[in-house]
PDB file of N, CA and C in Angstrom:
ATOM      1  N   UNK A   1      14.195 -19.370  22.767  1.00  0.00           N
ATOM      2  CA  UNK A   1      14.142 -18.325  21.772  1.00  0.00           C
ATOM      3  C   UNK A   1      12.739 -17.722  21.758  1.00  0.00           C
ATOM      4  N   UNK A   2      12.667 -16.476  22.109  1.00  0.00           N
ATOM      5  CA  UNK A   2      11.325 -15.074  21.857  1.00  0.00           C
ATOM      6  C   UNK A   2      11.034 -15.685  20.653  1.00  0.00           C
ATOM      7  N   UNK A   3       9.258 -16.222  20.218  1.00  0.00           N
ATOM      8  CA  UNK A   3       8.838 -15.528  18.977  1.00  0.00           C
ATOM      9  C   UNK A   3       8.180 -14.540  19.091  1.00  0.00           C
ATOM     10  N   UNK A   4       8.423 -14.657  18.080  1.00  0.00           N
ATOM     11  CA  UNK A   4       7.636 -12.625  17.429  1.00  0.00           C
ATOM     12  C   UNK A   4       6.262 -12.924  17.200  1.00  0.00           C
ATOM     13  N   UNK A   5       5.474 -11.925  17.630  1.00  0.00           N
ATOM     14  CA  UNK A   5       3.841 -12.242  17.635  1.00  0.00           C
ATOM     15  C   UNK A   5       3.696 -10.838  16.100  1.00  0.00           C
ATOM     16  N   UNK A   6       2.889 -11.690  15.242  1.00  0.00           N
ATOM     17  CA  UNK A   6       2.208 -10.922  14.466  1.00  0.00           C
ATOM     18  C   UNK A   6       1.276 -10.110  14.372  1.00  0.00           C
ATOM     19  N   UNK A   7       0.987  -8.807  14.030  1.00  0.00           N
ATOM     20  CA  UNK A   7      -0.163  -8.251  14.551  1.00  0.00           C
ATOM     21  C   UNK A   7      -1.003  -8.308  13.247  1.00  0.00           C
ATOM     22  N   UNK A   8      -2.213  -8.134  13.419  1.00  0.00           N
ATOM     23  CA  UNK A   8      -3.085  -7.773  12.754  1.00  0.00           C
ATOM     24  C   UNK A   8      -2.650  -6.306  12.672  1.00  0.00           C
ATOM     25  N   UNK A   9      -3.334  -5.296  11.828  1.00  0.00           N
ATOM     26  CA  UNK A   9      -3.235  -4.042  11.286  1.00  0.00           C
ATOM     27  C   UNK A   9      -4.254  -3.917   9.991  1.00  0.00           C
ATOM     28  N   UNK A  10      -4.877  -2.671   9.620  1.00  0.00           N
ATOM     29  CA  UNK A  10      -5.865  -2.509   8.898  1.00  0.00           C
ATOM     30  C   UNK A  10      -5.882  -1.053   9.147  1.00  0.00           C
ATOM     31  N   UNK A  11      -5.403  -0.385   8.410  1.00  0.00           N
ATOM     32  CA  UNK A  11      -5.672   1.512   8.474  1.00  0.00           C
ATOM     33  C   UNK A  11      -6.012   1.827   6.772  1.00  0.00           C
ATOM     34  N   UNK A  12      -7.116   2.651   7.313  1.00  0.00           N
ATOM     35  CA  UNK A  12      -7.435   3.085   6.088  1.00  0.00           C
ATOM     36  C   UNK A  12      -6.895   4.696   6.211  1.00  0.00           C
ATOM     37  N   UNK A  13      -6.234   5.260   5.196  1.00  0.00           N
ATOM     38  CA  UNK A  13      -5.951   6.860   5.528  1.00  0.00           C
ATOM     39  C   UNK A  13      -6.746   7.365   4.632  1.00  0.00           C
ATOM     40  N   UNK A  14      -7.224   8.530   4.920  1.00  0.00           N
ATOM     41  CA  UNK A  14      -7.636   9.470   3.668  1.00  0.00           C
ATOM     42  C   UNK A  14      -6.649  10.691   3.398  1.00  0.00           C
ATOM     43  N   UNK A  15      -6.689  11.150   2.328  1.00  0.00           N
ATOM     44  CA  UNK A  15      -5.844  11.938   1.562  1.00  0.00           C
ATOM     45  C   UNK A  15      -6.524  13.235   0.704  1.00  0.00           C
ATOM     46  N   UNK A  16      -5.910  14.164   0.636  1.00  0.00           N
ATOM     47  CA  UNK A  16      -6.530  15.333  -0.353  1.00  0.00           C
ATOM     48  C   UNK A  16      -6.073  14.309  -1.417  1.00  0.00           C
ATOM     49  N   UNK A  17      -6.793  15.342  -2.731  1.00  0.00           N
ATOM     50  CA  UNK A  17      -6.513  14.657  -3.601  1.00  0.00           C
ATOM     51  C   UNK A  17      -5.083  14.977  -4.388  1.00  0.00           C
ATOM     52  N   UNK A  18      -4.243  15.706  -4.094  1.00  0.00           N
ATOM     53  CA  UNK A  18      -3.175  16.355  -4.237  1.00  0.00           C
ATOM     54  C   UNK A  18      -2.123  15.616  -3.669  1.00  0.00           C
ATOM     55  N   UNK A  19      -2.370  15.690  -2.520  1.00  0.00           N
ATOM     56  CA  UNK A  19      -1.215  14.783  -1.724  1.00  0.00           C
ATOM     57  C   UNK A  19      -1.127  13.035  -2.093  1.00  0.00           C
ATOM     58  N   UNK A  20      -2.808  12.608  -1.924  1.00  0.00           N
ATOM     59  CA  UNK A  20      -2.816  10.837  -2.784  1.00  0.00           C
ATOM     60  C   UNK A  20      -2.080  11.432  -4.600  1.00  0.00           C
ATOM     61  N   UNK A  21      -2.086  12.428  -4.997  1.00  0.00           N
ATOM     62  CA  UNK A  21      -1.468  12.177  -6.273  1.00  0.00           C
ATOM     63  C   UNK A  21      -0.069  11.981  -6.227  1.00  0.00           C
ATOM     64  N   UNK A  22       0.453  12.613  -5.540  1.00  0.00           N
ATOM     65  CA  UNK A  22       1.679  13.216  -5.073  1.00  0.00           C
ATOM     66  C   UNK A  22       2.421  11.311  -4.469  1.00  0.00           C
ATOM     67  N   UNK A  23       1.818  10.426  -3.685  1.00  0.00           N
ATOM     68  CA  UNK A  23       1.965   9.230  -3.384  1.00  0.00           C
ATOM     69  C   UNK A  23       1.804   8.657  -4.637  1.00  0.00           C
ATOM     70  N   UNK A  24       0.916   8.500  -5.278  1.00  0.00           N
ATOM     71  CA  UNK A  24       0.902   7.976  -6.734  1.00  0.00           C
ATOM     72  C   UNK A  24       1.966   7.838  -7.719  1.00  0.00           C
ATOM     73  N   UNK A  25       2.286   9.065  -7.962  1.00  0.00           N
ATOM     74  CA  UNK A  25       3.650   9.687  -8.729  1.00  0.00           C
ATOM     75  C   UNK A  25       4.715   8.829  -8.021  1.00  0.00           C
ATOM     76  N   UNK A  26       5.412   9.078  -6.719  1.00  0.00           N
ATOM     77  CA  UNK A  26       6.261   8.880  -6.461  1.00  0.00           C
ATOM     78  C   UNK A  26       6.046   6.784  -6.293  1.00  0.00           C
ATOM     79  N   UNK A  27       5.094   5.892  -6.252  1.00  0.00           N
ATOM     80  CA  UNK A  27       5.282   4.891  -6.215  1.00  0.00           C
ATOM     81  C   UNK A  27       5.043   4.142  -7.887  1.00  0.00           C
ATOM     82  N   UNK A  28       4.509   5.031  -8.752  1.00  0.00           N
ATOM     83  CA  UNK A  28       4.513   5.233 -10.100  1.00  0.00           C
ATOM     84  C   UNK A  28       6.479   5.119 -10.389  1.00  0.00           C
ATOM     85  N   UNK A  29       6.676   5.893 -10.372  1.00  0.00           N
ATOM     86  CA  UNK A  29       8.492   6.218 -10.126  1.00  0.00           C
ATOM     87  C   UNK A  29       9.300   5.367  -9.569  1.00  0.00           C
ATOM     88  N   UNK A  30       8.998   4.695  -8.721  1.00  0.00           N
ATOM     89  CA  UNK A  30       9.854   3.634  -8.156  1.00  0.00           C
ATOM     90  C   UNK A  30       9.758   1.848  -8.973  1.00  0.00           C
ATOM     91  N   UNK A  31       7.825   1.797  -9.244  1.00  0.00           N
ATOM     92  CA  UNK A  31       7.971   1.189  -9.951  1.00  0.00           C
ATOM     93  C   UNK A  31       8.588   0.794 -11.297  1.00  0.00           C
ATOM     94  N   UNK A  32       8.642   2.113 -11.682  1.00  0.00           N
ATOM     95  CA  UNK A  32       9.275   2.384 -12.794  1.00  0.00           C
ATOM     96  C   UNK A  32      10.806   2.187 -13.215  1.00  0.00           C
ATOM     97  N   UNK A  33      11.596   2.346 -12.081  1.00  0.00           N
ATOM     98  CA  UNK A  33      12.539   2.543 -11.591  1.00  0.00           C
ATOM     99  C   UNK A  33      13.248   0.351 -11.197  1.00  0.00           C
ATOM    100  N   UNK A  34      12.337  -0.108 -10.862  1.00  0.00           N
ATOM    101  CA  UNK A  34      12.952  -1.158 -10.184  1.00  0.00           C
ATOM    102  C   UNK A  34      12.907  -0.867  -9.175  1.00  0.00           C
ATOM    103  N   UNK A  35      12.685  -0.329  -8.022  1.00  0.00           N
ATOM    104  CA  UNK A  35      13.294   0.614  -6.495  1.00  0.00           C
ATOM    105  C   UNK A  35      12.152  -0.307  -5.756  1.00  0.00           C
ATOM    106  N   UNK A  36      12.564  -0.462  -4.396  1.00  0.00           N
ATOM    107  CA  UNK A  36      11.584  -0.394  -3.473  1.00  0.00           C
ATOM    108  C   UNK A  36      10.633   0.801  -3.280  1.00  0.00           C
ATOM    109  N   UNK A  37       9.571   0.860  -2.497  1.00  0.00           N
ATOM    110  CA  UNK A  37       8.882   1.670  -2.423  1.00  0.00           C
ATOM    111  C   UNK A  37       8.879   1.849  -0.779  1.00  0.00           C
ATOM    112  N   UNK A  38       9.105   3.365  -0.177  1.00  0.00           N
ATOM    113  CA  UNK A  38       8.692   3.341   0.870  1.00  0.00           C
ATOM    114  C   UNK A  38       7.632   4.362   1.515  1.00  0.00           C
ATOM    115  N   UNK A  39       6.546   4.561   2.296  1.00  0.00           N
ATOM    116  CA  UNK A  39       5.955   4.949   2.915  1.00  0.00           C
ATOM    117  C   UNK A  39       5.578   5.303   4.227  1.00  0.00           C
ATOM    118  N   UNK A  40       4.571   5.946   4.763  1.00  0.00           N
ATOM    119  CA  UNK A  40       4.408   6.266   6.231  1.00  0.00           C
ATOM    120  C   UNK A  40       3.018   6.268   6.035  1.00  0.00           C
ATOM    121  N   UNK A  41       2.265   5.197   6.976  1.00  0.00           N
ATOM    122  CA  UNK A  41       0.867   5.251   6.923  1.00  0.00           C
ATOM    123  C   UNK A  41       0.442   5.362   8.272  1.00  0.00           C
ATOM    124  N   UNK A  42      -0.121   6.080   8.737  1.00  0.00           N
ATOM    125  CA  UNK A  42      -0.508   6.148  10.203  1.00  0.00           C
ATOM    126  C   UNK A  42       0.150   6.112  11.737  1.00  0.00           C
ATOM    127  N   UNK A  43       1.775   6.536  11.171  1.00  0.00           N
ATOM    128  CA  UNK A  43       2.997   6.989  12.052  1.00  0.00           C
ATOM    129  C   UNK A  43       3.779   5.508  11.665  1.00  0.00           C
ATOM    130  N   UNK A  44       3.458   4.340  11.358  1.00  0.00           N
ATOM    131  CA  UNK A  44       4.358   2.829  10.778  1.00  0.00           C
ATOM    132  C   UNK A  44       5.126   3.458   9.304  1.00  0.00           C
ATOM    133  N   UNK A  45       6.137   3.180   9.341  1.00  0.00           N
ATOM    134  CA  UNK A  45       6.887   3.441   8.015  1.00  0.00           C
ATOM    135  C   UNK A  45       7.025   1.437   7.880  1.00  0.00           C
ATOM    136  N   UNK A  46       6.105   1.815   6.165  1.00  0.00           N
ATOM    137  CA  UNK A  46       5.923   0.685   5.530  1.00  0.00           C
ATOM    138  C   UNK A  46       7.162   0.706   4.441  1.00  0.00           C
ATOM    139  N   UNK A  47       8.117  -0.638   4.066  1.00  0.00           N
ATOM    140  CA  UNK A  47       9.100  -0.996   2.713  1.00  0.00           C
ATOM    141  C   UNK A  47       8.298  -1.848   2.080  1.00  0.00           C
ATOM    142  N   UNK A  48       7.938  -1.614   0.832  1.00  0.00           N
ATOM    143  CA  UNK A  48       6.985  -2.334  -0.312  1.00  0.00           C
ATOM    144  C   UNK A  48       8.392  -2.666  -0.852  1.00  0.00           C
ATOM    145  N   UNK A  49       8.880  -3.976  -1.143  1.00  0.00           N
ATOM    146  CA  UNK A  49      10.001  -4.399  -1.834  1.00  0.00           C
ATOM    147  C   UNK A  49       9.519  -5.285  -2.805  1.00  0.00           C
ATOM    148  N   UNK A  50      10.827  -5.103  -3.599  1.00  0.00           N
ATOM    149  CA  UNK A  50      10.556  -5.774  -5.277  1.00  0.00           C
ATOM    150  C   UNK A  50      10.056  -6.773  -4.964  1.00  0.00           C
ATOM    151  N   UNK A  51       9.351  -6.542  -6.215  1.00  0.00           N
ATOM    152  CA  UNK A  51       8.928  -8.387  -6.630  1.00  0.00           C
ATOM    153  C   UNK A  51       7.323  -8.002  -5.412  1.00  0.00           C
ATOM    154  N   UNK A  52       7.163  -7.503  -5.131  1.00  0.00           N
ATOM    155  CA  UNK A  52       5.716  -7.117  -4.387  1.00  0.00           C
ATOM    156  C   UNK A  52       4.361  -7.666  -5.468  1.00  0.00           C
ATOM    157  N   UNK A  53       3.798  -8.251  -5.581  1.00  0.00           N
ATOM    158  CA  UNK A  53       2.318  -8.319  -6.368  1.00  0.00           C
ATOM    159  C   UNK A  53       1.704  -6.903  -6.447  1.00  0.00           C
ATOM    160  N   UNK A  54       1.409  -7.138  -7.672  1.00  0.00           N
ATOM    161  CA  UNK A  54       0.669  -5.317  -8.099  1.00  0.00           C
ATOM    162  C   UNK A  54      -1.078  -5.743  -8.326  1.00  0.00           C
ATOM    163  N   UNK A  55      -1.726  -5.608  -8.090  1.00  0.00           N
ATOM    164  CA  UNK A  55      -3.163  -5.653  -8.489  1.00  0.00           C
ATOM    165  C   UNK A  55      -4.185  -4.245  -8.336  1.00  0.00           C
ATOM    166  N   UNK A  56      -4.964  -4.879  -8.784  1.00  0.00           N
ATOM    167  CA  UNK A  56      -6.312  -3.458  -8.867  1.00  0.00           C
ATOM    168  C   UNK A  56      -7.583  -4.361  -8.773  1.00  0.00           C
ATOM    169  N   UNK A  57      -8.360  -4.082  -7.879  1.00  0.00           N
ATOM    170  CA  UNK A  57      -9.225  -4.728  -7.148  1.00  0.00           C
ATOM    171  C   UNK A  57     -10.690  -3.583  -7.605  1.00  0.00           C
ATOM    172  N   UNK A  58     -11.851  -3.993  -8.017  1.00  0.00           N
ATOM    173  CA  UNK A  58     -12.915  -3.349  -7.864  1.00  0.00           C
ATOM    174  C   UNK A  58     -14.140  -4.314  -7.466  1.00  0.00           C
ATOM    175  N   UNK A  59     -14.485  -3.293  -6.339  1.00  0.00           N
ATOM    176  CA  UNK A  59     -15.876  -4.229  -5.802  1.00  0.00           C
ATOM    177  C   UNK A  59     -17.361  -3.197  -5.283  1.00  0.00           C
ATOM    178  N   UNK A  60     -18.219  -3.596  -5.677  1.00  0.00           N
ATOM    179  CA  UNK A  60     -19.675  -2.947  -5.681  1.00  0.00           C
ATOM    180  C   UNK A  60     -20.427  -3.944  -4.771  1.00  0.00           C
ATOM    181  N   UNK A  61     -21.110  -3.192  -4.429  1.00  0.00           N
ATOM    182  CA  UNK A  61     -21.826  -3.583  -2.844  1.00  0.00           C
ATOM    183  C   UNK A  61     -22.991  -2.732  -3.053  1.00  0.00           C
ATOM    184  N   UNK A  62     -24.327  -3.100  -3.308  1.00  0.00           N
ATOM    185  CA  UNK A  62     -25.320  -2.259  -3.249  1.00  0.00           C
ATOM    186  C   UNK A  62     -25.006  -1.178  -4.054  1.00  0.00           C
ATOM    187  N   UNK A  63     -25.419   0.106  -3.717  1.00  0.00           N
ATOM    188  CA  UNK A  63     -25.171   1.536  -4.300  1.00  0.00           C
ATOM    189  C   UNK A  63     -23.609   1.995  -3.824  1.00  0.00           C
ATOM    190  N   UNK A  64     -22.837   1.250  -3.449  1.00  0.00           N
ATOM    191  CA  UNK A  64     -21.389   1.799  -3.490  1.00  0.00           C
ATOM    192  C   UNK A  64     -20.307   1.038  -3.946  1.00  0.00           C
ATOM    193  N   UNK A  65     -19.151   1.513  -4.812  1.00  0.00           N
ATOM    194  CA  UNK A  65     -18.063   0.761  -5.145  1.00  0.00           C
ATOM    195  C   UNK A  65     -16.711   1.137  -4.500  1.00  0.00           C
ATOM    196  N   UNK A  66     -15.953   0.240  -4.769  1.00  0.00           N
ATOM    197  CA  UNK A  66     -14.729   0.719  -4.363  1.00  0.00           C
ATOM    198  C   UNK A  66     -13.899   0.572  -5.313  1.00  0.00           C
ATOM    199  N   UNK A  67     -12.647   1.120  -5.674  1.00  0.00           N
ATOM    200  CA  UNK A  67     -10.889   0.825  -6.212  1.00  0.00           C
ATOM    201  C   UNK A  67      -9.917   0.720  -5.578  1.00  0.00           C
ATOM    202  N   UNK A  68      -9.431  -0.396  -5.759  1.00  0.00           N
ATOM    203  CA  UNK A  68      -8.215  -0.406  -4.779  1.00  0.00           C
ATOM    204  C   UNK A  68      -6.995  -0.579  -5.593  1.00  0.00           C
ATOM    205  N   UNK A  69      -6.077  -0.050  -5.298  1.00  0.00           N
ATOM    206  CA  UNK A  69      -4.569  -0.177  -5.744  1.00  0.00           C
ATOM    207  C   UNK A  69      -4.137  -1.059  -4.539  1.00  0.00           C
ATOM    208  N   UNK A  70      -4.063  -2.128  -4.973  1.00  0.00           N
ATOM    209  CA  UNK A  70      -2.788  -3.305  -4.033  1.00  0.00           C
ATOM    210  C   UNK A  70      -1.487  -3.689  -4.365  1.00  0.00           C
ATOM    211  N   UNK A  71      -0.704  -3.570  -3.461  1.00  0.00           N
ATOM    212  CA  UNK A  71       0.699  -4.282  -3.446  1.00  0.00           C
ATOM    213  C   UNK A  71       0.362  -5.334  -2.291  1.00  0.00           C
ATOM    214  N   UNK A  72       0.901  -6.542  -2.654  1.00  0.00           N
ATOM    215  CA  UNK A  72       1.158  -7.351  -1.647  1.00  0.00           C
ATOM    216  C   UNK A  72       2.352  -8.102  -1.494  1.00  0.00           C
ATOM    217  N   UNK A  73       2.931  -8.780  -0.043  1.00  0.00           N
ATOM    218  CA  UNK A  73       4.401  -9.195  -0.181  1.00  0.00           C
ATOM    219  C   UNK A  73       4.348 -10.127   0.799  1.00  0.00           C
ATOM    220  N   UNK A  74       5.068 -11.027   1.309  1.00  0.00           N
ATOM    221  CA  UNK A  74       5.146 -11.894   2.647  1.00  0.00           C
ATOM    222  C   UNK A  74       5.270 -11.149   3.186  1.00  0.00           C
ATOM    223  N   UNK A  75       5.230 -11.258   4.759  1.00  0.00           N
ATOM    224  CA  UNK A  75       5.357 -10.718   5.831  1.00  0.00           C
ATOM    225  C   UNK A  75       6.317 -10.982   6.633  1.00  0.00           C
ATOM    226  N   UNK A  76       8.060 -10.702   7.010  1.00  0.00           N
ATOM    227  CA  UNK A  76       9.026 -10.892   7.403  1.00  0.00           C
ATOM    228  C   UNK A  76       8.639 -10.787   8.858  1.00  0.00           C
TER     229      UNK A  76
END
């Protein structure tokens, strides 16, 4: 039996700020909803499914910070 090799992956996208709202809204909505969430990040179409961990992450480093909106889930 083939196993399946896991990849590493790490993309950061940037966004107008219109269009990241526009992603916002609609995973705002699903949460809302109960729904899975789905996406397209860097040509991979990602399924964020229920029960996903929700967090908000802030971290400062010298003169710069960051925010992060996280979902996290096992990895099938």
């Amino acid at each position: 039996m083939a196993t399946r090799k896991r990849l590493t992956r790490d993309i950061e996208a940037d966004y107008p700020p219109a269009k990241f709202a526009e992603k916002l809204r609609r995973l705002a909505d699903c949460i809302e909803a109960g729904k899975p969430f789905r996406i397209q990040v860097a040509g991979e179409r990602i399924a964020v499914p229920l029960g996903a961990t929700i967090s908000i992450e802030h971290e400062r480093i010298g003169d710069e910070e960051e925010l992060e909106f996280q979902l996290r889930w096992p990895h099938k």
